[in-house]
C-alpha atoms as a PDB file:
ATOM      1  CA  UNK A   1       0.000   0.000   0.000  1.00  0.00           C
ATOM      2  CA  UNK A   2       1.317   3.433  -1.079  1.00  0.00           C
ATOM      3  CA  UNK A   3       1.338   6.541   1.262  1.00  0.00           C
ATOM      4  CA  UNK A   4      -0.738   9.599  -0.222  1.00  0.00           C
ATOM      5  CA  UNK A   5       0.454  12.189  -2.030  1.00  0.00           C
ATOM      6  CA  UNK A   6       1.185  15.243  -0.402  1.00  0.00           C
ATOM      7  CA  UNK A   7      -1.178  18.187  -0.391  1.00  0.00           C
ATOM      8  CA  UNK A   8      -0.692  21.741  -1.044  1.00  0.00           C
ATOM      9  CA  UNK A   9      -3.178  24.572  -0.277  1.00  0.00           C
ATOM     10  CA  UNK A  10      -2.382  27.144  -3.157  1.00  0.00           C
ATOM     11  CA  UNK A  11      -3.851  30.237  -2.574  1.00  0.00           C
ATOM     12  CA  UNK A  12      -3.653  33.138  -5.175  1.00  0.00           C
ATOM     13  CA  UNK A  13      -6.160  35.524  -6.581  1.00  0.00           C
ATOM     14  CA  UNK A  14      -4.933  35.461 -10.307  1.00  0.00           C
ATOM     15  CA  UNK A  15      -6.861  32.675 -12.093  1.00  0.00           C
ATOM     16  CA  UNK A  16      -3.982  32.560 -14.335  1.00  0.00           C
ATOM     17  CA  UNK A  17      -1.579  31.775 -11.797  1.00  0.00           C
ATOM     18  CA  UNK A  18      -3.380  29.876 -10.175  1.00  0.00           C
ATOM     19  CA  UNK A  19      -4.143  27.294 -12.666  1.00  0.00           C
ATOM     20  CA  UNK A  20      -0.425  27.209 -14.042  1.00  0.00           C
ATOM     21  CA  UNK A  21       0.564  26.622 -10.767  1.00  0.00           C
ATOM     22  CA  UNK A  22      -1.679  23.789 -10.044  1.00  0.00           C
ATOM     23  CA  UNK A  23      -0.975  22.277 -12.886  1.00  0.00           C
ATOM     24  CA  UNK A  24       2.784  22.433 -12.083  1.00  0.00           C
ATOM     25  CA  UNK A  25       2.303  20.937  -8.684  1.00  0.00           C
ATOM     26  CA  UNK A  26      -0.412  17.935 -10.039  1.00  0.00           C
ATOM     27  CA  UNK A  27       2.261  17.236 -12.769  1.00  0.00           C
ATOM     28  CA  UNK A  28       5.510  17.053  -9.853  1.00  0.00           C
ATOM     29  CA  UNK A  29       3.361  14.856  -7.961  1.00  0.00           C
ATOM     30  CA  UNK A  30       1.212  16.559  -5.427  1.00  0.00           C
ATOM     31  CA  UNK A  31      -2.651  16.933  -4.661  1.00  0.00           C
ATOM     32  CA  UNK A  32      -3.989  20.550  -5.056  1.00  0.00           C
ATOM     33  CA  UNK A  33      -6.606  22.131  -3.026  1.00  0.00           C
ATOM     34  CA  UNK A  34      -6.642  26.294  -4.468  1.00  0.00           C
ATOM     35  CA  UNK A  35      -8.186  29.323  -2.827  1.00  0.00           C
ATOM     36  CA  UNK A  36      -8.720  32.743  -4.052  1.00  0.00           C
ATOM     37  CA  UNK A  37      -8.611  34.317  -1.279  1.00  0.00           C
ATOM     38  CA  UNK A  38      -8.280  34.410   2.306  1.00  0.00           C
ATOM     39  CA  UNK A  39     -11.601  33.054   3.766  1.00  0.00           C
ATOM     40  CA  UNK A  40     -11.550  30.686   1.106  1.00  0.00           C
ATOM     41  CA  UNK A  41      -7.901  29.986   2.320  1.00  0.00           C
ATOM     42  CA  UNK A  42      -9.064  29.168   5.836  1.00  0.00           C
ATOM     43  CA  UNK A  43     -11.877  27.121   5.301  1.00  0.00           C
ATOM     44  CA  UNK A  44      -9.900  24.618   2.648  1.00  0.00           C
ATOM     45  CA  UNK A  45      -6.880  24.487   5.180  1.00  0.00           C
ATOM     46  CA  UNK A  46      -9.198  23.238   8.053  1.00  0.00           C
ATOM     47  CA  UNK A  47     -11.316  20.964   5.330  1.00  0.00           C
ATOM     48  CA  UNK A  48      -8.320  19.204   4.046  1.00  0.00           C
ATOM     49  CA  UNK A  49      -5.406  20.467   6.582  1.00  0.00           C
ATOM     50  CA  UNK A  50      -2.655  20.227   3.584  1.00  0.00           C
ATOM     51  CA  UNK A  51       0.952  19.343   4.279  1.00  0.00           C
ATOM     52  CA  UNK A  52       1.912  22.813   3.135  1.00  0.00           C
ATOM     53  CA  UNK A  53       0.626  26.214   2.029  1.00  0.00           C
ATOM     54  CA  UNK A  54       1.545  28.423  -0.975  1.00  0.00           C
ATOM     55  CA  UNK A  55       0.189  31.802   0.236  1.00  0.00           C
ATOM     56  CA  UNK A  56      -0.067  34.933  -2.054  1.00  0.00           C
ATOM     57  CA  UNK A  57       0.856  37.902   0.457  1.00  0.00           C
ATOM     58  CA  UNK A  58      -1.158  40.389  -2.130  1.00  0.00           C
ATOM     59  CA  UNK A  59      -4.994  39.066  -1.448  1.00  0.00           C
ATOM     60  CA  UNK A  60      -7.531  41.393  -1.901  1.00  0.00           C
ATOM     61  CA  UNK A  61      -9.691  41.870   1.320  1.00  0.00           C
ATOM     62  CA  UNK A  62      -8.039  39.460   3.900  1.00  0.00           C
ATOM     63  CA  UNK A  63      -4.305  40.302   2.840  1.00  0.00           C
ATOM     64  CA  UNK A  64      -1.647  37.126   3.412  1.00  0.00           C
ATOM     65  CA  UNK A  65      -0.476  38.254   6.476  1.00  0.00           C
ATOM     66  CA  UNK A  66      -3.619  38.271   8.203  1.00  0.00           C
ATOM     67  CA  UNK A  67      -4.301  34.441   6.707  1.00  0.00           C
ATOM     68  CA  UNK A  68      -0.919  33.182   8.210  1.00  0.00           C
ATOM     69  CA  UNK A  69      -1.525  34.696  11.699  1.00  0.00           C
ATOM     70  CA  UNK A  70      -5.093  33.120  11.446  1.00  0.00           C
ATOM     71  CA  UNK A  71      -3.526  29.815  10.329  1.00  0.00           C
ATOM     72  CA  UNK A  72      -0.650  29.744  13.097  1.00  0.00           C
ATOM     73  CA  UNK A  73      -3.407  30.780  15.938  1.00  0.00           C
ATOM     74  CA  UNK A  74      -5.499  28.082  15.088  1.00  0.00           C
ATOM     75  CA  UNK A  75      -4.450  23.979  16.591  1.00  0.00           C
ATOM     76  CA  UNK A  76      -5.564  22.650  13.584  1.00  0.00           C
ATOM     77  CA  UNK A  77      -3.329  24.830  11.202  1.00  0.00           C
ATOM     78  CA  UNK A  78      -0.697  25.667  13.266  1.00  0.00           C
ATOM     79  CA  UNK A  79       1.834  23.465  11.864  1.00  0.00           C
ATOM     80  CA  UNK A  80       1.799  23.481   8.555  1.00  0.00           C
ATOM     81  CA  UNK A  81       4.496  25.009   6.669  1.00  0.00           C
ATOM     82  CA  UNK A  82       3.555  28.473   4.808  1.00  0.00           C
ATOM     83  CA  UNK A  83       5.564  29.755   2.371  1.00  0.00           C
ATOM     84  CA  UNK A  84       4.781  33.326   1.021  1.00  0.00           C
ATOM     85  CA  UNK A  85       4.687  34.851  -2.512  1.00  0.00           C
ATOM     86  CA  UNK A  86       4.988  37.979  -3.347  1.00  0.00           C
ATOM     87  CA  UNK A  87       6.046  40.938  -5.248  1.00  0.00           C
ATOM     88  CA  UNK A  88       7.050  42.842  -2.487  1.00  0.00           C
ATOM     89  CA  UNK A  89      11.405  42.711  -2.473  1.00  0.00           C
ATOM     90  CA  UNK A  90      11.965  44.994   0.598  1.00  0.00           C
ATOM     91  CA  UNK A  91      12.872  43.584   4.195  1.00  0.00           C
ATOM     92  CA  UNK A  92      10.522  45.565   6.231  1.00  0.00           C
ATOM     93  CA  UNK A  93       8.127  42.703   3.976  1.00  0.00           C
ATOM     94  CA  UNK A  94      10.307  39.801   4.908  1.00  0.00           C
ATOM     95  CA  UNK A  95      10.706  40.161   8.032  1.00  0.00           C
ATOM     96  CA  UNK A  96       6.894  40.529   8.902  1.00  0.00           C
ATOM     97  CA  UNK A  97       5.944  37.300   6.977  1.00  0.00           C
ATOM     98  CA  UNK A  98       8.624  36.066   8.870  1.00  0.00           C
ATOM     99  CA  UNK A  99       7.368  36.937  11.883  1.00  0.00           C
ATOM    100  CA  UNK A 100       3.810  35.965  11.272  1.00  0.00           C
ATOM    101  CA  UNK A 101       4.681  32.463  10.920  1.00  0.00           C
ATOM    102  CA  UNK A 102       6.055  31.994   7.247  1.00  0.00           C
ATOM    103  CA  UNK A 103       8.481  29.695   6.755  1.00  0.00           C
ATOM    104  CA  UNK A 104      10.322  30.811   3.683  1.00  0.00           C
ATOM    105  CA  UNK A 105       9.558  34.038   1.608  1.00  0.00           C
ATOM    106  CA  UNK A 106       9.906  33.887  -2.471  1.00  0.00           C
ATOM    107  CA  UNK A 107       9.310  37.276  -4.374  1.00  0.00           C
ATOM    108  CA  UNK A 108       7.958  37.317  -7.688  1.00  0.00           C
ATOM    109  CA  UNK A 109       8.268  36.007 -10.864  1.00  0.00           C
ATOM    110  CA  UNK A 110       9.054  32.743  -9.204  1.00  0.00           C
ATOM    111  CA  UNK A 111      11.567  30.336 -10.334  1.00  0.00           C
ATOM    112  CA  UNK A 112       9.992  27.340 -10.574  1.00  0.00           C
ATOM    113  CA  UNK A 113      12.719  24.620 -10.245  1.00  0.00           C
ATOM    114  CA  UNK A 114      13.657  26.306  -6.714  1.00  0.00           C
ATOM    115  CA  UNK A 115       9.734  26.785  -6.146  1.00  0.00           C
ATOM    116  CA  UNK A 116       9.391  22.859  -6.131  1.00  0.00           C
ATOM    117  CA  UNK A 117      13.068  22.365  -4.409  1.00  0.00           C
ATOM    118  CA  UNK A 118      11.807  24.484  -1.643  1.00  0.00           C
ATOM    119  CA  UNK A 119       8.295  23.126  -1.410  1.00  0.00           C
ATOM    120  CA  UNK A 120      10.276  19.464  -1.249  1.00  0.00           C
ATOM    121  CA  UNK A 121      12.796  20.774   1.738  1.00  0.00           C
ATOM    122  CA  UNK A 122       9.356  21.835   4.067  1.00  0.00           C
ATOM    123  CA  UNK A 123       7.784  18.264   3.071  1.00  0.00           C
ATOM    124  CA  UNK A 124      10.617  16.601   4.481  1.00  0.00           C
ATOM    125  CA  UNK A 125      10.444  18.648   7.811  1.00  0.00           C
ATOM    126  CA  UNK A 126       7.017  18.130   8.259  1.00  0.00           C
ATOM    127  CA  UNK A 127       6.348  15.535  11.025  1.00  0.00           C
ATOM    128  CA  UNK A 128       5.102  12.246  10.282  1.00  0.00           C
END
């Protein structure tokens, strides 16, 4: 018997983006769950409680930050690994993902052979 895939909760507002990315990550080998935005974000992470998040920091509404501190307040949530996206390339930006509860930061457009090497290094750390 085979273990199941992992799961990422992609959240991004750009339908374009969004469905490139998913099909990137369904192609490398991982179920998808997406979100548009950040309500949407926090009801699919507690539905399906993925083994990592790919968080847009730019939402519209309920802005990144305010889904990660949600996320890392929350028992159910509180582990899994977020990584941000965004457009933002200052450190005053960093640091407060950072400090929210991200656990790596990746500014935009996104690379995406160190995307996938990056999502792999926080599926490894995630406890079994």
């Amino acid at each position: 018997m085979s273990a199941a895939l992992p799961s990422v909760l992609l959240v991004e507002d750009s339908e374009p983006i969004r469905t490139a990315f998913t099909i990137l990550l369904e192609e490398t080998g991982y179920v998808v769950h997406a979100a548009e935005d950040g309500p949407e974000a926090l009801d699919a992470a507690a539905e399906h409680a993925p083994d990592l998040v790919l968080l847009d920091m730019g939402l519209p509404g309920m802005d990144g930050l305010e889904v990660v501190r949600t996320l890392k307040a929350q028992p159910l949530t509180a582990d899994i690994p977020v990584i941000a996206l965004t457009g933002r390339d200052d450190s005053g930006s960093r640091r407060a993902c950072m400090e929210a509860g991200c656990v790596e930061y990746i500014i935009k457009p996104i690379n995406t052979h160190a995307l996938l090497r990056t999502i792999a290094q926080h599926l490894r750390r995630t406890p079994a």
